[in-house]
C-alpha atoms as a PDB file:
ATOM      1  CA  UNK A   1      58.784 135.485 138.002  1.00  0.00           C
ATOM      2  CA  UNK A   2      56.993 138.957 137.386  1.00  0.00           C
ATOM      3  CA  UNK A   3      58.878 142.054 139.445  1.00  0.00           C
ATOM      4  CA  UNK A   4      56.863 145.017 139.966  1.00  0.00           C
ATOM      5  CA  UNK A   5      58.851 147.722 138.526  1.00  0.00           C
ATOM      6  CA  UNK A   6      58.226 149.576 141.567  1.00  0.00           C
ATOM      7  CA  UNK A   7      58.729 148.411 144.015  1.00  0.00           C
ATOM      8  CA  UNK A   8      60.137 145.216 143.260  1.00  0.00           C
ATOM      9  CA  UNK A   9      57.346 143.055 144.630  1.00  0.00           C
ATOM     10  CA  UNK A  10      57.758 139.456 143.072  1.00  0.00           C
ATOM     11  CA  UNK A  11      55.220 137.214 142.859  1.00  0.00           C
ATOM     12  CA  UNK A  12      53.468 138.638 146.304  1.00  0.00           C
ATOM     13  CA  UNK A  13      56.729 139.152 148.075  1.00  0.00           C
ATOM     14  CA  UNK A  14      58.489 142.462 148.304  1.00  0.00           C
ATOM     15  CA  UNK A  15      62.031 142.762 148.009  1.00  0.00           C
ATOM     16  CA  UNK A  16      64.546 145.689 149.163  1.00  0.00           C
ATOM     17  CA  UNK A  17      65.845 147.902 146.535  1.00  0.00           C
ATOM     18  CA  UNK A  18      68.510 150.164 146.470  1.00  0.00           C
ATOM     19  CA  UNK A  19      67.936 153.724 146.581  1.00  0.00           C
ATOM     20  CA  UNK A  20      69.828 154.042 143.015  1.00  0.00           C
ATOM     21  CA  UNK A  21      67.755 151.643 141.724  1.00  0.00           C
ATOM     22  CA  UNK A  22      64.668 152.767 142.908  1.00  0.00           C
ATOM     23  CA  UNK A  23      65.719 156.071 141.741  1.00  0.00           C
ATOM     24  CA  UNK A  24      66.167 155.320 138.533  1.00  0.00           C
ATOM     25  CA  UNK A  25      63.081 153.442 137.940  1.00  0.00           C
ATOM     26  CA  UNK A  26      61.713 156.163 139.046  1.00  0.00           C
ATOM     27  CA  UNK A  27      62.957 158.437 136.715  1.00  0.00           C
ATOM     28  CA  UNK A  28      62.670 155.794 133.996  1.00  0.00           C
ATOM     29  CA  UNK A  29      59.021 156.178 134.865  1.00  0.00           C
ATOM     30  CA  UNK A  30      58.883 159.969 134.746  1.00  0.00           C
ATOM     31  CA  UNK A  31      60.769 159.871 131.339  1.00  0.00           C
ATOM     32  CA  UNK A  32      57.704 158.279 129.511  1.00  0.00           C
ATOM     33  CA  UNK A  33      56.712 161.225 127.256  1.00  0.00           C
ATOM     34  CA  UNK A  34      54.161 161.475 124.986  1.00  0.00           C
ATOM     35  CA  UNK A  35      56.615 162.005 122.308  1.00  0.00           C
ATOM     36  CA  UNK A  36      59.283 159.689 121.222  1.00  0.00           C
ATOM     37  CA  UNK A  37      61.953 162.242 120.660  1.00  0.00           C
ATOM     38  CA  UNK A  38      61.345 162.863 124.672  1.00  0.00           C
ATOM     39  CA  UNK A  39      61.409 159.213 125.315  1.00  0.00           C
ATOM     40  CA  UNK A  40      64.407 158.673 123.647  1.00  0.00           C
ATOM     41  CA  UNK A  41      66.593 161.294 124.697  1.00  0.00           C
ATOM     42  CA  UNK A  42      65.739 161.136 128.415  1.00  0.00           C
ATOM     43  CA  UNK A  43      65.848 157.482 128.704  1.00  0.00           C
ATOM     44  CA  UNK A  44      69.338 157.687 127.126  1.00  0.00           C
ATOM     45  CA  UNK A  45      70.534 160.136 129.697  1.00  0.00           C
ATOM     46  CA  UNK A  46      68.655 158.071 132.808  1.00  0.00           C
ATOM     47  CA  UNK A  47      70.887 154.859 131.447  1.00  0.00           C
ATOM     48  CA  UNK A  48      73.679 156.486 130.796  1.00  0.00           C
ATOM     49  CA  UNK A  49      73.934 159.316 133.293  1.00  0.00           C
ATOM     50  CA  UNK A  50      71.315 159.391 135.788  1.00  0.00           C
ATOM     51  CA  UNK A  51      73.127 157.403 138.474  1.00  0.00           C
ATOM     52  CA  UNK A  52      75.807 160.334 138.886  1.00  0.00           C
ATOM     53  CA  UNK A  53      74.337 163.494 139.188  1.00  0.00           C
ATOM     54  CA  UNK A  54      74.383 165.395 142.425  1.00  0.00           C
ATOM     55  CA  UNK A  55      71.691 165.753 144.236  1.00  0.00           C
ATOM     56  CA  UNK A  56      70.857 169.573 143.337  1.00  0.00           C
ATOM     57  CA  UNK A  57      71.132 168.066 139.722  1.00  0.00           C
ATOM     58  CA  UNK A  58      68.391 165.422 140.555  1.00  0.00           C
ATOM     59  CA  UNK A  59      66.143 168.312 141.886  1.00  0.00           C
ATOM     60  CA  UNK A  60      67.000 170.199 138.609  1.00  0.00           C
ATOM     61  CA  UNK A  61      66.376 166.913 136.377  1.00  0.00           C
ATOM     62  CA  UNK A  62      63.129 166.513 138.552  1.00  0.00           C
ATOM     63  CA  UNK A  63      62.124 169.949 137.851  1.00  0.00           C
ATOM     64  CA  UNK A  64      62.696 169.811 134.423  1.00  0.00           C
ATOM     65  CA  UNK A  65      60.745 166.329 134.026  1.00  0.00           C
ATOM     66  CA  UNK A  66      57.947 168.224 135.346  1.00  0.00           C
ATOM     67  CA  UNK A  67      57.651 170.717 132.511  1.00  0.00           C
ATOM     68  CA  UNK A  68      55.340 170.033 129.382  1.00  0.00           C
ATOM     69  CA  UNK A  69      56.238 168.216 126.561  1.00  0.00           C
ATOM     70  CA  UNK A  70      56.723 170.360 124.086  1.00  0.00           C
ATOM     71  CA  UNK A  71      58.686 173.211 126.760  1.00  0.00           C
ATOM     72  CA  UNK A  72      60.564 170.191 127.502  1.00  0.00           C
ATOM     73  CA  UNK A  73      61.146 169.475 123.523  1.00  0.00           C
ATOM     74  CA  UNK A  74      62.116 172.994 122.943  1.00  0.00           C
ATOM     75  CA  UNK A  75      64.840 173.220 125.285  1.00  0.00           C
ATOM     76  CA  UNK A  76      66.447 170.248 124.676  1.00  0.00           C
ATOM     77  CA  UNK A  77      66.024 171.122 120.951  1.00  0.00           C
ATOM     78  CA  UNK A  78      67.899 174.174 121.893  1.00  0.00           C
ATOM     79  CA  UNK A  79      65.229 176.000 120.228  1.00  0.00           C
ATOM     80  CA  UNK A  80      64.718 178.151 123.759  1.00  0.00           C
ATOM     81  CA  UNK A  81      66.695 178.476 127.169  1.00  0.00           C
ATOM     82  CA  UNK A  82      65.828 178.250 130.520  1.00  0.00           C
ATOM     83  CA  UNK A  83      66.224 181.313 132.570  1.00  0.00           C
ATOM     84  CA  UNK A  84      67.109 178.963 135.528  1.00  0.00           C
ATOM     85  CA  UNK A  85      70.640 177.919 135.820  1.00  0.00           C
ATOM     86  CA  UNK A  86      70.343 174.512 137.364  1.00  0.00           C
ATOM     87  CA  UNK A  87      67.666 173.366 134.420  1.00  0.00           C
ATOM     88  CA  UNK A  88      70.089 174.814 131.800  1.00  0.00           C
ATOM     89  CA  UNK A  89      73.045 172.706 133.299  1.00  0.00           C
ATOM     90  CA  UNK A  90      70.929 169.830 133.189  1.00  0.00           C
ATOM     91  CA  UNK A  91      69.725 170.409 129.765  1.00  0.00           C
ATOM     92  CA  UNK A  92      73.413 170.802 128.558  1.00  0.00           C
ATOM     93  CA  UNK A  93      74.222 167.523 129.797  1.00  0.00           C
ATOM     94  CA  UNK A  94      71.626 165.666 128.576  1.00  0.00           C
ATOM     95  CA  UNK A  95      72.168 166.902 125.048  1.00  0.00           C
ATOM     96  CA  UNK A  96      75.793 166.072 125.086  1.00  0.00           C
ATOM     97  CA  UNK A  97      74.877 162.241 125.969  1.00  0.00           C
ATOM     98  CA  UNK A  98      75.599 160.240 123.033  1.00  0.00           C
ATOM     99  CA  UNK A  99      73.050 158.457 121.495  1.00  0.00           C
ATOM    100  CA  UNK A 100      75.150 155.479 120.423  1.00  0.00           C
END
C-alpha cells in the first residue's frame, strides 16, 4: 500500500496525520537541495532535531530553507554569518547535530 507522502492518502483514501508529522514531511520536503552536502546536513537535523524546536525556531528554520543553495552552503559552512539572530541560532544548531 502506496502513502502519499503528503498527505498520507493511501490507495485513494486519506488518512489524518499529526501536525508533527506533517511538519516534518514537510520540511523533509523543503530540505531537498540541489546539493548533497545540503541534503545531508538538513535531513540530519529534520530527523534528529526538527521535532523540538520552538516555534520562532521553525519560522527561523523556514526562513533559512528559503535562502539559495549556495547562501545556505556558506553559512552552514561557517564560511559567512547571518546578520539575523534567529537564522544564526538555527544555523548553530544544525551544525552541532552529529552526523553519526
Amino acid at each position: 500500500m502506496m502513502s502519499h507522502p503528503l498527505t498520507g492518502e493511501k490507495d485513494g483514501v486519506i488518512c489524518v496525520m499529526n501536525k508533527e508529522s506533517r511538519t516534518d514531511v514537510d520540511y523533509r520536503w523543503q530540505c531537498r537541495r540541489g546539493m548533497l552536502e545540503l541534503d545531508l546536513l538538513l535531513n540530519n537535523f529534520v530527523e534528529k532535531k526538527a521535532a523540538s524546536l520552538t516555534r520562532q525556531q521553525q519560522i527561523a528554520f523556514e526562513l533559512l530553507l528559503s535562502y539559495p543553495d549556495q547562501t545556505l552552503l556558506d553559512l552552514l559552512l561557517g564560511n559567512t554569518i547571518s546578520s539575523d539572530e534567529s537564522i544564526s541560532a538555527v544555523v548553530e544548531q544544525i551544525q552541532q547535530t552529529s552526523l553519526d
